[in-house]
N, C-alpha and C. Protein backbone atom coordinates (compact mmCIF):
# COMPACT_ATOMS: atom_id res chain seq x y z
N UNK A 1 182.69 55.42 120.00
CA UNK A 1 181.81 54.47 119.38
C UNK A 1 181.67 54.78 117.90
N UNK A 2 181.86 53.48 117.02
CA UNK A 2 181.67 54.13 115.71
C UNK A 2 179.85 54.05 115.40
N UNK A 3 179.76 54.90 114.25
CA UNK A 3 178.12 54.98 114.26
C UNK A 3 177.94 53.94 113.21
N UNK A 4 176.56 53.33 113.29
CA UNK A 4 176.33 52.94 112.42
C UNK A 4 175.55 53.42 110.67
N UNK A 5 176.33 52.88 109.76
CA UNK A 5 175.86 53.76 108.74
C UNK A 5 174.84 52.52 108.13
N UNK A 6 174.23 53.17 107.37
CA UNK A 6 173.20 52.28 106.86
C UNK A 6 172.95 52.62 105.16
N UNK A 7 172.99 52.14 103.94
CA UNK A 7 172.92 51.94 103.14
C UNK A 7 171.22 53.00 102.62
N UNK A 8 171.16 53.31 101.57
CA UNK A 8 169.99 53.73 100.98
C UNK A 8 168.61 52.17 100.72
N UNK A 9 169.61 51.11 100.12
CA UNK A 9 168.47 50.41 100.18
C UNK A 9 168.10 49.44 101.21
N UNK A 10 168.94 49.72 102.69
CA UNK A 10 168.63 48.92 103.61
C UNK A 10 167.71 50.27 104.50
N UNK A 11 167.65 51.36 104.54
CA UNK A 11 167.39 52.25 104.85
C UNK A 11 165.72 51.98 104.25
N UNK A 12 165.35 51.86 102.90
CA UNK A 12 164.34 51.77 102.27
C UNK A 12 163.79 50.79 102.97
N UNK A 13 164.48 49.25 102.94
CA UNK A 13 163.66 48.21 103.50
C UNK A 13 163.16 48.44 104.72
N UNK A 14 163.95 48.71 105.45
CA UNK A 14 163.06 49.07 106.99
C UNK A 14 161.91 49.86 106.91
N UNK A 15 161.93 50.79 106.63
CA UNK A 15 160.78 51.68 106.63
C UNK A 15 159.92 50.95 106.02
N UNK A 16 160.13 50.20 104.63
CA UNK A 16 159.06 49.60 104.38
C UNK A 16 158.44 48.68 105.09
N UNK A 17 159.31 47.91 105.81
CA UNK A 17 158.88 47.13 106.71
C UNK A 17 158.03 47.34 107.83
N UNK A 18 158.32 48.60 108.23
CA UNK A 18 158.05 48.96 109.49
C UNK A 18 155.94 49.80 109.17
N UNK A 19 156.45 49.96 108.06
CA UNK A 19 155.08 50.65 107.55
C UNK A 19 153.86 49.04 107.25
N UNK A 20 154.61 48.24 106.31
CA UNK A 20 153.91 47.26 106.30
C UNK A 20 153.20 46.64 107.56
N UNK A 21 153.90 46.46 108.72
CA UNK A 21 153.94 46.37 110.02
C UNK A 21 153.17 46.94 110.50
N UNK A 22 152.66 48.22 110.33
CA UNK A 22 152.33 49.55 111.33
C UNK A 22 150.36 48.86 110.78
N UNK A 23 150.58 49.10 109.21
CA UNK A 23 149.46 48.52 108.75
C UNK A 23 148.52 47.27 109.07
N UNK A 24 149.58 46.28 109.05
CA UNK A 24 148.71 44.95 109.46
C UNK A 24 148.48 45.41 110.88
N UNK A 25 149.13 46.31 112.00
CA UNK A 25 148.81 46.08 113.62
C UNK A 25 146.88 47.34 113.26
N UNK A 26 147.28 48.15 112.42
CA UNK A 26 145.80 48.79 112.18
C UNK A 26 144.65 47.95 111.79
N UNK A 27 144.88 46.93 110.61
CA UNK A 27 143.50 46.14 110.11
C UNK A 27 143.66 45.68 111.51
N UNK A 28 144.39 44.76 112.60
CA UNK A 28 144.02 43.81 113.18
C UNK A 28 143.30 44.95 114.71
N UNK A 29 143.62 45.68 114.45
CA UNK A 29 143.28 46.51 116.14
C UNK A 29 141.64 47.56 115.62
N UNK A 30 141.43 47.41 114.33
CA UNK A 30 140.19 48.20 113.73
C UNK A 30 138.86 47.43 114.16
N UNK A 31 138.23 47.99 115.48
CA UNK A 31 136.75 47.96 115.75
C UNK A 31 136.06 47.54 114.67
N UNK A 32 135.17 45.75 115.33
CA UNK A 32 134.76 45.35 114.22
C UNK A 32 133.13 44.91 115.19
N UNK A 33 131.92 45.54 114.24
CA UNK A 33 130.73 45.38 114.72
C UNK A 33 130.68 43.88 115.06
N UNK A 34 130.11 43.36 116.27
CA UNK A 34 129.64 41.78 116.76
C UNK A 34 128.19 42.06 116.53
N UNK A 35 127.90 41.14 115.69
CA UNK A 35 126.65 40.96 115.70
C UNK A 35 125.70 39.74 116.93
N UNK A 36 125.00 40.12 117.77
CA UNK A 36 124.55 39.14 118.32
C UNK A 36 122.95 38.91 118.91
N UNK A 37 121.61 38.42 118.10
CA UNK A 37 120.67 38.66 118.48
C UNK A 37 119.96 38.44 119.56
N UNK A 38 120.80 37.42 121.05
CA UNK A 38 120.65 37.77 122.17
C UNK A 38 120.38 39.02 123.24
N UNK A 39 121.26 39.90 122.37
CA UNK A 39 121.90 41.05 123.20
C UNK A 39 120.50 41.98 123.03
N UNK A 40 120.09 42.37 122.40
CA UNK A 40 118.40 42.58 122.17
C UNK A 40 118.53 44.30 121.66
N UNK A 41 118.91 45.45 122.93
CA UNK A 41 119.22 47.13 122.15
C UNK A 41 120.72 47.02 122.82
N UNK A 42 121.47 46.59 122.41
CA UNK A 42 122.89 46.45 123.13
C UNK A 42 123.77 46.41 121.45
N UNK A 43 124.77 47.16 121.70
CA UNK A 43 125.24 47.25 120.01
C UNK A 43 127.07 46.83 120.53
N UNK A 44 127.89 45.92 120.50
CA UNK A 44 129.20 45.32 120.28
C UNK A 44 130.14 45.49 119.27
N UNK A 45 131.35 45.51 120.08
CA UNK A 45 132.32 45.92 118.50
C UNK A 45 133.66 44.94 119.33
N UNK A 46 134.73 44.52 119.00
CA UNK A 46 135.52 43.47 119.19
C UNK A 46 136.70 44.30 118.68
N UNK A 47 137.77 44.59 119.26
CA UNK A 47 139.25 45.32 118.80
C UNK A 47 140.30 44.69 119.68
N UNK A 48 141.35 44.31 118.71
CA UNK A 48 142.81 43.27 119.04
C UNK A 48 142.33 41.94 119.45
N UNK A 49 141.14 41.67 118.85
CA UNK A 49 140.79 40.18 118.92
C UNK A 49 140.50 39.95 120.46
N UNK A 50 141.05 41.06 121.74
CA UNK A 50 141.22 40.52 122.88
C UNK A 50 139.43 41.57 123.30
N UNK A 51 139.48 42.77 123.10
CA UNK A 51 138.51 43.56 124.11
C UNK A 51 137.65 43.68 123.06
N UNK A 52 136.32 43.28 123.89
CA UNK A 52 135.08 43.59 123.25
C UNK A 52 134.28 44.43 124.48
N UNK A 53 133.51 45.37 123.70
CA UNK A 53 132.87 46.41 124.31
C UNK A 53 131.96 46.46 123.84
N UNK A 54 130.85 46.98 125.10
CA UNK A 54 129.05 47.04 124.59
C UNK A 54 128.91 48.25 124.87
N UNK A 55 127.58 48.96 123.84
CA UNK A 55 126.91 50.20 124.57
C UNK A 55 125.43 49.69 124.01
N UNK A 56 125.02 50.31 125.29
CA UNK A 56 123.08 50.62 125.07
C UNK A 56 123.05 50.97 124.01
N UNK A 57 122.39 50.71 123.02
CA UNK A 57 120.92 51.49 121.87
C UNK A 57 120.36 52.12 122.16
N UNK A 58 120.19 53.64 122.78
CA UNK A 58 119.06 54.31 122.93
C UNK A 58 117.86 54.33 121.82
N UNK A 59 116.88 53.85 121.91
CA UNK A 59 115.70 54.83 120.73
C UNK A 59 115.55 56.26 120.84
N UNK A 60 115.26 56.82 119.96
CA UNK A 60 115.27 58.35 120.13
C UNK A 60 113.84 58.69 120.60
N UNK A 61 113.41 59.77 121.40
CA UNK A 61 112.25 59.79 121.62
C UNK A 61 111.31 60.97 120.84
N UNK A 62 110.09 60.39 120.38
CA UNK A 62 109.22 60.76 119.81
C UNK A 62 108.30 61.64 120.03
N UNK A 63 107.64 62.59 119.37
CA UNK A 63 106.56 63.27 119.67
C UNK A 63 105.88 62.55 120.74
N UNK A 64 105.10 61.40 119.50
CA UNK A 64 104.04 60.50 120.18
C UNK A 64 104.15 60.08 121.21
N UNK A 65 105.64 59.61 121.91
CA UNK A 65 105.41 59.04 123.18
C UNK A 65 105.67 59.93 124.25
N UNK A 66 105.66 60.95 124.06
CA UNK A 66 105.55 61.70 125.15
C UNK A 66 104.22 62.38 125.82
N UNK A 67 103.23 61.74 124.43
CA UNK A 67 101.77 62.40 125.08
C UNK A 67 101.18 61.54 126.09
């Protein structure tokens, strides 16, 4: 099989490509807060546009309310 050789500036483009690429799949897959004032102590975040995930709000607890 002969190998394939590849050029310095086709060599460059790919990688650049592939980096450009790598980048846009990061902004689009980066956990993004949902805001929603239904949800009431429930805090949302939305990643790959497809899965959104909730967690409880705990309040932290206080001196005061423990007396």
């Amino acid at each position: 099989m002969a190998g394939t050789q590849w050029s310095s500036k086709r060599r460059a483009l790919v990688i650049a490509t592939f980096t450009l690429a790598f980048a846009a799949f990061l902004r689009v897959a980066a956990p993004k807060v949902v805001s929603v004032a239904e949800l009431g102590d429930w805090q949302c975040s939305q990643s790959l546009l497809l899965l959104t995930t909730c967690t409880q709000i705990r309040q932290p607890v206080t001196a005061t309310a423990l007396r």
